[in-house]
C-alpha atoms as a PDB file:
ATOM      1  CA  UNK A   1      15.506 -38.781 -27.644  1.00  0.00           C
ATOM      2  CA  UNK A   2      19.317 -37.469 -27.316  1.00  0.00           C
ATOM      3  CA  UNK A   3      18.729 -33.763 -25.330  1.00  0.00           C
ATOM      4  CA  UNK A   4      15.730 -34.928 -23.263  1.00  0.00           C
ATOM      5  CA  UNK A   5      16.741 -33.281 -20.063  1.00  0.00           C
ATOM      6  CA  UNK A   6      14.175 -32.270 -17.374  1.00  0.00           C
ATOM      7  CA  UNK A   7      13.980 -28.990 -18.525  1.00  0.00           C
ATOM      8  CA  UNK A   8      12.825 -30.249 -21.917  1.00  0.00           C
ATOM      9  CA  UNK A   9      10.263 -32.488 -20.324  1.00  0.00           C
ATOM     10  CA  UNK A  10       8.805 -29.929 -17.853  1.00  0.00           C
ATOM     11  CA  UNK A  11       8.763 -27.566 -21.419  1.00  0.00           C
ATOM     12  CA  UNK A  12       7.548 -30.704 -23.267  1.00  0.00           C
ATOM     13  CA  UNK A  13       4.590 -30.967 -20.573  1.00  0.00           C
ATOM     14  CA  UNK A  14       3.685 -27.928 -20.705  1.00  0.00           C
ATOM     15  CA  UNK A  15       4.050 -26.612 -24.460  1.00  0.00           C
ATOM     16  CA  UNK A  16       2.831 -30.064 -25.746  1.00  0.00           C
ATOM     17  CA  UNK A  17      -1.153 -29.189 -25.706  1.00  0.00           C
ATOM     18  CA  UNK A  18      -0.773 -26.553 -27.784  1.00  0.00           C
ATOM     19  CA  UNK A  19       2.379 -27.652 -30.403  1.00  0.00           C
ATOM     20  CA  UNK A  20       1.719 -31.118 -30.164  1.00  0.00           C
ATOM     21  CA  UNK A  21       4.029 -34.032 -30.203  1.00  0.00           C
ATOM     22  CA  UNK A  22       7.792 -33.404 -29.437  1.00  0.00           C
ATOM     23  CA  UNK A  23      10.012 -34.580 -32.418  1.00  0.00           C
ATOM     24  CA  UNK A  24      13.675 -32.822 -31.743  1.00  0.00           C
ATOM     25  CA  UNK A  25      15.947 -31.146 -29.271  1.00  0.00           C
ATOM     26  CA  UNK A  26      18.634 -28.873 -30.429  1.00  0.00           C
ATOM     27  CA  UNK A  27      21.352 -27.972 -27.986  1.00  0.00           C
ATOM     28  CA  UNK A  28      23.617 -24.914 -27.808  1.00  0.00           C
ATOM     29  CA  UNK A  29      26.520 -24.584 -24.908  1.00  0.00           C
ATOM     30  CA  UNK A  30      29.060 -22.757 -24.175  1.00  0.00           C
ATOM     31  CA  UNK A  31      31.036 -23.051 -20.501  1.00  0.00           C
ATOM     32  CA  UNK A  32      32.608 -20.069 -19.537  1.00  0.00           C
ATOM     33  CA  UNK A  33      35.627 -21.512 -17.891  1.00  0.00           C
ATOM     34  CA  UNK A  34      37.699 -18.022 -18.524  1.00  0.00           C
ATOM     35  CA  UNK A  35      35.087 -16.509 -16.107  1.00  0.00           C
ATOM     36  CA  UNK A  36      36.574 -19.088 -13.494  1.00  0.00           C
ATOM     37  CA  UNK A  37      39.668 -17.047 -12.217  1.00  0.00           C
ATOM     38  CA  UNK A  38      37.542 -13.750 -11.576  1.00  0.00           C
ATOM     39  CA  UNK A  39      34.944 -15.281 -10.414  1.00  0.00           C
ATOM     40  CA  UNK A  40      37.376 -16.816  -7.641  1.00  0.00           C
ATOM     41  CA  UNK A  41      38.821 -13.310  -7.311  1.00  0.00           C
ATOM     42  CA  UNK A  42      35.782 -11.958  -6.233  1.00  0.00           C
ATOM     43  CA  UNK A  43      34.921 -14.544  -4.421  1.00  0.00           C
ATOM     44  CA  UNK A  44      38.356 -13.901  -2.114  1.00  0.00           C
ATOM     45  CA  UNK A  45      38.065  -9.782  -2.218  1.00  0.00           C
ATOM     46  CA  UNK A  46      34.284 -10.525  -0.729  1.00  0.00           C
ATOM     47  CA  UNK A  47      36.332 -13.004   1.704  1.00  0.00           C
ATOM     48  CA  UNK A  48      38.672 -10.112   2.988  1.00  0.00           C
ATOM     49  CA  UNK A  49      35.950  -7.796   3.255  1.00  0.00           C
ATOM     50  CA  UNK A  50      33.855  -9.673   5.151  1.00  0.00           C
ATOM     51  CA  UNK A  51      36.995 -10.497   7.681  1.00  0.00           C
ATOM     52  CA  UNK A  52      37.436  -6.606   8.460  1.00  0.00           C
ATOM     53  CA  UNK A  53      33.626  -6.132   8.705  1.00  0.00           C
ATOM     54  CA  UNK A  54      32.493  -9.085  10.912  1.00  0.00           C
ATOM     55  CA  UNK A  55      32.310  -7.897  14.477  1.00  0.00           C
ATOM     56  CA  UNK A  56      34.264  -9.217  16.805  1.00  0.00           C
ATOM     57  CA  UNK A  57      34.787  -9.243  20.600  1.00  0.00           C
ATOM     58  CA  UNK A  58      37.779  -9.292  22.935  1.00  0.00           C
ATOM     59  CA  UNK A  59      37.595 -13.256  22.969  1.00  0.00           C
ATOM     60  CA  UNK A  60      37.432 -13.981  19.341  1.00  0.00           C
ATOM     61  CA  UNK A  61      40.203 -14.808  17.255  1.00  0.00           C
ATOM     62  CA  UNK A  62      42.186 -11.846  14.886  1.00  0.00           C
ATOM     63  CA  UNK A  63      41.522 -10.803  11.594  1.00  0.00           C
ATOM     64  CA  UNK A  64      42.780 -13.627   9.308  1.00  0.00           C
ATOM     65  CA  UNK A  65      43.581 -15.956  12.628  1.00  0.00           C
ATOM     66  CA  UNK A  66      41.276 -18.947  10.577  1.00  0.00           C
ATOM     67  CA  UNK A  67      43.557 -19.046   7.362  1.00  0.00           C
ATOM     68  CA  UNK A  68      42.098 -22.181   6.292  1.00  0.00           C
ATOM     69  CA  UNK A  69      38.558 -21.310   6.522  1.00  0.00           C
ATOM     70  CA  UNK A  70      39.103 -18.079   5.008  1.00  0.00           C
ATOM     71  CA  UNK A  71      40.326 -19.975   1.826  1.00  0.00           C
ATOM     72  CA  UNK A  72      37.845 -22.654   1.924  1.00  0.00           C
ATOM     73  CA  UNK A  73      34.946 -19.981   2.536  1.00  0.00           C
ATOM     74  CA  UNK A  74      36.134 -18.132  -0.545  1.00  0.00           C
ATOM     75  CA  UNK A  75      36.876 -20.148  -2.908  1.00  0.00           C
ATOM     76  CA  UNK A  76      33.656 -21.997  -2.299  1.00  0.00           C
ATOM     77  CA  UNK A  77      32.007 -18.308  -2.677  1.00  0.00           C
ATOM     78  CA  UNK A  78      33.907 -17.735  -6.017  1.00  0.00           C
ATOM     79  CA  UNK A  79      32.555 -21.646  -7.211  1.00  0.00           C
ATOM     80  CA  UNK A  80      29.130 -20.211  -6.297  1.00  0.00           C
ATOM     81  CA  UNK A  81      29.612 -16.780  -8.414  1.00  0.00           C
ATOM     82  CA  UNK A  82      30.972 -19.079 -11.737  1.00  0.00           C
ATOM     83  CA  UNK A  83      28.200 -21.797 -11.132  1.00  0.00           C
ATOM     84  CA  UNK A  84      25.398 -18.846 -11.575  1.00  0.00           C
ATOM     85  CA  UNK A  85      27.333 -18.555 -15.313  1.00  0.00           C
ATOM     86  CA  UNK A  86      25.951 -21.898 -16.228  1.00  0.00           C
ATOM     87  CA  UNK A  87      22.437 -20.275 -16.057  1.00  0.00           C
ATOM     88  CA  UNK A  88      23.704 -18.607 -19.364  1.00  0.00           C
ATOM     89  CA  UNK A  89      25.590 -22.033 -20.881  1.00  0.00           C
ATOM     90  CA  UNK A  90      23.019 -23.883 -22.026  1.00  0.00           C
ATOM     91  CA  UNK A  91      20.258 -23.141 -24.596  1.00  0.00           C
ATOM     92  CA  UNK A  92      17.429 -25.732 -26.377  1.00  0.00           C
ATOM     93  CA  UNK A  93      15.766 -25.451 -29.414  1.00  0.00           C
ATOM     94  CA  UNK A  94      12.632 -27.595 -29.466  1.00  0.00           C
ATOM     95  CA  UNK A  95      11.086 -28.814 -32.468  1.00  0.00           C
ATOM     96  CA  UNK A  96       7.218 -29.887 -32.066  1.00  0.00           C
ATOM     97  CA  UNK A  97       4.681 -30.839 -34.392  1.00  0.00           C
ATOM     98  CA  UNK A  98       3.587 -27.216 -34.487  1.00  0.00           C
ATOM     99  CA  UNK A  99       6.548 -25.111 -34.304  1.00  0.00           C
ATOM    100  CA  UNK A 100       9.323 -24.141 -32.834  1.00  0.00           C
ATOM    101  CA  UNK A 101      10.034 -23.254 -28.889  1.00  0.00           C
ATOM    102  CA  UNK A 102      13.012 -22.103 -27.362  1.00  0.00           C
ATOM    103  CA  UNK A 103      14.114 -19.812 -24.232  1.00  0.00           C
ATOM    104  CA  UNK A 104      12.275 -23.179 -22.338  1.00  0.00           C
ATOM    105  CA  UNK A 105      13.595 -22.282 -18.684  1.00  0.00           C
ATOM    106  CA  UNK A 106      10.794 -20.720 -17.372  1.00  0.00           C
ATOM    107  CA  UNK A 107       6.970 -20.007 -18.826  1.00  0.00           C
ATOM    108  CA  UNK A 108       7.329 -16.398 -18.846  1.00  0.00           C
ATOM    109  CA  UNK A 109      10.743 -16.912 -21.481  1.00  0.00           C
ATOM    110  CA  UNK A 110       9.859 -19.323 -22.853  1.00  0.00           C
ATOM    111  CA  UNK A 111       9.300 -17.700 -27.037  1.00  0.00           C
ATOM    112  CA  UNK A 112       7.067 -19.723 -29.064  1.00  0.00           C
ATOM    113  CA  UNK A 113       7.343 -19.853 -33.198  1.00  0.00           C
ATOM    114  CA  UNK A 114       4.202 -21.825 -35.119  1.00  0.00           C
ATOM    115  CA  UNK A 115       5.089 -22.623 -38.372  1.00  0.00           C
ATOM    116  CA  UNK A 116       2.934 -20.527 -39.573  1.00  0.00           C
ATOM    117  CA  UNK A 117       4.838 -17.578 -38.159  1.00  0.00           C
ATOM    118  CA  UNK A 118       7.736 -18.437 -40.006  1.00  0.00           C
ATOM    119  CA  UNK A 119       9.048 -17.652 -43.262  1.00  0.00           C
ATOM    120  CA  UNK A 120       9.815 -21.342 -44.771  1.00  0.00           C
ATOM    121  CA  UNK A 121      11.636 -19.758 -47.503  1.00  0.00           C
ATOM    122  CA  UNK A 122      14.521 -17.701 -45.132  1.00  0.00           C
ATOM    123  CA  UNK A 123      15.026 -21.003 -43.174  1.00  0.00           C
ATOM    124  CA  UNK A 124      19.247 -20.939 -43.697  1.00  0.00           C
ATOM    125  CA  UNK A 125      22.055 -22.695 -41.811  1.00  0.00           C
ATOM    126  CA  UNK A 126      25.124 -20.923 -41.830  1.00  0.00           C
ATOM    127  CA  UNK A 127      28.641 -21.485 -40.619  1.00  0.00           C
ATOM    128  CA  UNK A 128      31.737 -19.471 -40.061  1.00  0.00           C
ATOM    129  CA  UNK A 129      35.281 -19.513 -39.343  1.00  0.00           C
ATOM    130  CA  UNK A 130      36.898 -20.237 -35.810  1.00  0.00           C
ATOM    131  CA  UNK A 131      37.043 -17.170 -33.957  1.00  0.00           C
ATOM    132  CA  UNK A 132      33.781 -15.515 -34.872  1.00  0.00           C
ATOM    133  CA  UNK A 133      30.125 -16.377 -34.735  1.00  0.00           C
ATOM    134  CA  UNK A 134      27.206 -15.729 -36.892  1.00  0.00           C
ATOM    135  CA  UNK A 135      25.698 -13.096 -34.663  1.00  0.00           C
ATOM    136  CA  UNK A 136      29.046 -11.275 -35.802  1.00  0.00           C
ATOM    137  CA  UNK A 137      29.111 -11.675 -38.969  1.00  0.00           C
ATOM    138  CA  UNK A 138      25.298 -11.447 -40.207  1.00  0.00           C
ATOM    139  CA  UNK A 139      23.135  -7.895 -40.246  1.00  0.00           C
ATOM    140  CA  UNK A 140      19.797  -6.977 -40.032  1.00  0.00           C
ATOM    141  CA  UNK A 141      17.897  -4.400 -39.332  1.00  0.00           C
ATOM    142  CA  UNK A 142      15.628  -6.396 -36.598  1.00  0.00           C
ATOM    143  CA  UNK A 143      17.771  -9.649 -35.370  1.00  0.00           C
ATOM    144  CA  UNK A 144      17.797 -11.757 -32.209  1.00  0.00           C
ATOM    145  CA  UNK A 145      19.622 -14.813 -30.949  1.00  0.00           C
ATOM    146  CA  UNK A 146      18.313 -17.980 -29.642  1.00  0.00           C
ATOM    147  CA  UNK A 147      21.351 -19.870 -28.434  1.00  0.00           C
ATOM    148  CA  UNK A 148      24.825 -19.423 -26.823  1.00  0.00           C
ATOM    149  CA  UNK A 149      27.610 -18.521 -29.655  1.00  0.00           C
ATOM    150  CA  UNK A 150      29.274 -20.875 -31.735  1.00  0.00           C
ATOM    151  CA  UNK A 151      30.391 -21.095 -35.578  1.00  0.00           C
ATOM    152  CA  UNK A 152      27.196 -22.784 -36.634  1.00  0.00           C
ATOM    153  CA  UNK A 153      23.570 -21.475 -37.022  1.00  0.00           C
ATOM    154  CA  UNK A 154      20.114 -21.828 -37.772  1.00  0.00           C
ATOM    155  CA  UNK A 155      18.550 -18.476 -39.137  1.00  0.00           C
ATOM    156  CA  UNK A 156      15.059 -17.821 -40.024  1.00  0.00           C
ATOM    157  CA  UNK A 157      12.699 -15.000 -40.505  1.00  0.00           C
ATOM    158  CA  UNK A 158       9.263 -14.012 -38.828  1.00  0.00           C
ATOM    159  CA  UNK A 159       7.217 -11.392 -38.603  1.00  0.00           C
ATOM    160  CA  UNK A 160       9.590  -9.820 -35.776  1.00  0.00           C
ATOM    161  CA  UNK A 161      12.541 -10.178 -38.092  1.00  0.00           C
ATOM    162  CA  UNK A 162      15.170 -12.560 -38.184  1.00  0.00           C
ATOM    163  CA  UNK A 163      16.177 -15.376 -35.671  1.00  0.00           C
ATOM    164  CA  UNK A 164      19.227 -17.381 -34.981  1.00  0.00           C
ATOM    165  CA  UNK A 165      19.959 -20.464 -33.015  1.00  0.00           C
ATOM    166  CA  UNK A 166      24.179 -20.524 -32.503  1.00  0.00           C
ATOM    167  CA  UNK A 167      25.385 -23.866 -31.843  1.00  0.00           C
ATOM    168  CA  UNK A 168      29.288 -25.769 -32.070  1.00  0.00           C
ATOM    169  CA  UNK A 169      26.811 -28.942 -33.265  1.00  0.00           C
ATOM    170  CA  UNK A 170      26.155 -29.206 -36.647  1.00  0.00           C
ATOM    171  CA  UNK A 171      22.724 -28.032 -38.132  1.00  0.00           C
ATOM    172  CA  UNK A 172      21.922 -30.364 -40.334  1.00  0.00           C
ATOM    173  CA  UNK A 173      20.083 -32.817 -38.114  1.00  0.00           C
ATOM    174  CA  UNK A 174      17.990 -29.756 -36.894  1.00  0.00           C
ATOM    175  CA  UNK A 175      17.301 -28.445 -40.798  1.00  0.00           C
ATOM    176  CA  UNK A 176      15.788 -32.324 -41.674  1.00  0.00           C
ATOM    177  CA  UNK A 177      14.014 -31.918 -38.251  1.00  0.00           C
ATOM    178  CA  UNK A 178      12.366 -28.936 -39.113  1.00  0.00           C
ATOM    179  CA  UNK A 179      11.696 -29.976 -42.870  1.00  0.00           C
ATOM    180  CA  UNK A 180      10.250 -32.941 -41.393  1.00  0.00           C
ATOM    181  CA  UNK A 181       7.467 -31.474 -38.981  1.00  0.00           C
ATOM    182  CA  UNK A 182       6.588 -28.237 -41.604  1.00  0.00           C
ATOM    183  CA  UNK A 183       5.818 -31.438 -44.132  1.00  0.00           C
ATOM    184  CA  UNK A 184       3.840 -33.367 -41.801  1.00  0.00           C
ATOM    185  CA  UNK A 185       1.828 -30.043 -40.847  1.00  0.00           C
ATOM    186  CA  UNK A 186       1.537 -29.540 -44.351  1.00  0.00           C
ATOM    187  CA  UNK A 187       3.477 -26.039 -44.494  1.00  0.00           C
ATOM    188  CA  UNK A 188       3.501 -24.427 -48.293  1.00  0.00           C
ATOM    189  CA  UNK A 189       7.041 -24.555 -49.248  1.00  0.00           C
ATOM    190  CA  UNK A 190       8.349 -27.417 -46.668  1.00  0.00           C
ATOM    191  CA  UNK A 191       9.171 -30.038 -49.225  1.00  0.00           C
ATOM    192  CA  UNK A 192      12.094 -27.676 -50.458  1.00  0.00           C
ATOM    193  CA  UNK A 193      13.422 -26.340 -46.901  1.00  0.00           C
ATOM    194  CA  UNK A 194      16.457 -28.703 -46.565  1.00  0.00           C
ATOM    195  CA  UNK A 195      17.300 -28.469 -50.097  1.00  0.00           C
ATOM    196  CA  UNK A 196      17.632 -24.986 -49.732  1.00  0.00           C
ATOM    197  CA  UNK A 197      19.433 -24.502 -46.633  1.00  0.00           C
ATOM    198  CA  UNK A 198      21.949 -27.170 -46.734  1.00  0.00           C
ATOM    199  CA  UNK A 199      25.013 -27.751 -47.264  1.00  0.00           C
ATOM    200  CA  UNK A 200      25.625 -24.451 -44.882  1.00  0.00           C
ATOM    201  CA  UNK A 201      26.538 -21.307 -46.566  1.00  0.00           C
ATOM    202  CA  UNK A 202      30.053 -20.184 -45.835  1.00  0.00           C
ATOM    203  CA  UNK A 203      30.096 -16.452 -44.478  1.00  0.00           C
ATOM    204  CA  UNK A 204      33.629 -15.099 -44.144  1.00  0.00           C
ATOM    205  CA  UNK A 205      32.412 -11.143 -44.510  1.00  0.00           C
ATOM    206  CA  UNK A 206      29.975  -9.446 -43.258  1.00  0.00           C
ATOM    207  CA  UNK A 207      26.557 -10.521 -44.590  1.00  0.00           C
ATOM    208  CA  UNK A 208      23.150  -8.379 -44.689  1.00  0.00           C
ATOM    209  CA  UNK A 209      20.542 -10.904 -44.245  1.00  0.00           C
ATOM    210  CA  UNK A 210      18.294  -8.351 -45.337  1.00  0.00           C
END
């Protein structure tokens, strides 16, 4: 199954006795390579900081006497700082034979949806134009994302209000997914869930999914 990382296993382990069989794995990313530069910035301010802190005795070398360690020790320290940013790169959206699971990384994250929770009806995937996102462009009064931003989305509604799950892939594979499992679980409403949310709607303006 494409997207069957570790994580997804560990998740698949341990949210599979009470959703049942695995069936898809959505992926959102997004690398933030323009946090690279500051990130090495930092990493060399935090260098010459620590040079004119660090104690030093009669016998040990000057401030800034190790030139190439100093660079190698900060730029390694500014690799460290942007690596931490890939925590926030990389989202999953699982689909099981009883719902939906994402925020997977650790147990107490991790947000559960049974299909029963969610509104088959509202089930939408949405696209917009380079240079914004659907969490831009789409309003609510109670909205949350699941993903990392990126022109195309899965939105649905619950209880809590409305979800969306950002992605650069497209959603179509994820729609029949979910169409798939609500049909098997026998889910009111499931047989007409990809006929209603595909082809993606278009949003240009700002939209009230309300």
């Amino acid at each position: 199954m494409h997207g069957r990382s570790w994580l997804v296993r560990r998740a698949e382990g341990r949210l599979g006795p009470e959703l049942g069989a695995l069936h898809f794995v959505a992926t959102s990313s997004k690398v933030y390579w323009k946090a690279l530069l500051p990130c090495l910035a930092v990493g060399f301010a935090y260098g010459a900081v620590g040079e004119f802190v660090t104690p030093r005795s009669s016998r040990e070398p000057g401030v800034f006497s190790d030139v190439p360690m100093y660079l190698l020790v900060s730029t390694l320290t500014g690799l460290l700082l942007w690596c931490l940013t890939l925590l926030m790169s990389f989202r999953k959206l699982l689909v099981f034979d009883g719902g939906l699971a994402a925020r997977i990384a650790q147990k107490h994250t991790t947000v559960v949806f049974r299909w029963s929770d969610i509104d088959s009806a509202t089930i939408k995937a949405v696209t917009t134009a380079e240079g914004t996102t659907p969490s831009r462009m789409l309003a609510a009064g109670r909205k949350a994302s699941l993903g990392v931003s990126g022109r195309n989305a899965l939105v649905f509604r619950t209880g809590t209000g409305f979800w969306l799950f950002e992605s650069r892939s497209e959603t179509a594979p994820l729609v029949l997914a979910i169409q798939q499992a609500m049909l098997d679980a026998g889910v009111p409403g499931a047989a007409r869930v990809a006929s209603r949310a595909l082809p993606p709607a278009v949003v240009s303006s700002r939209t009230s999914l309300d």
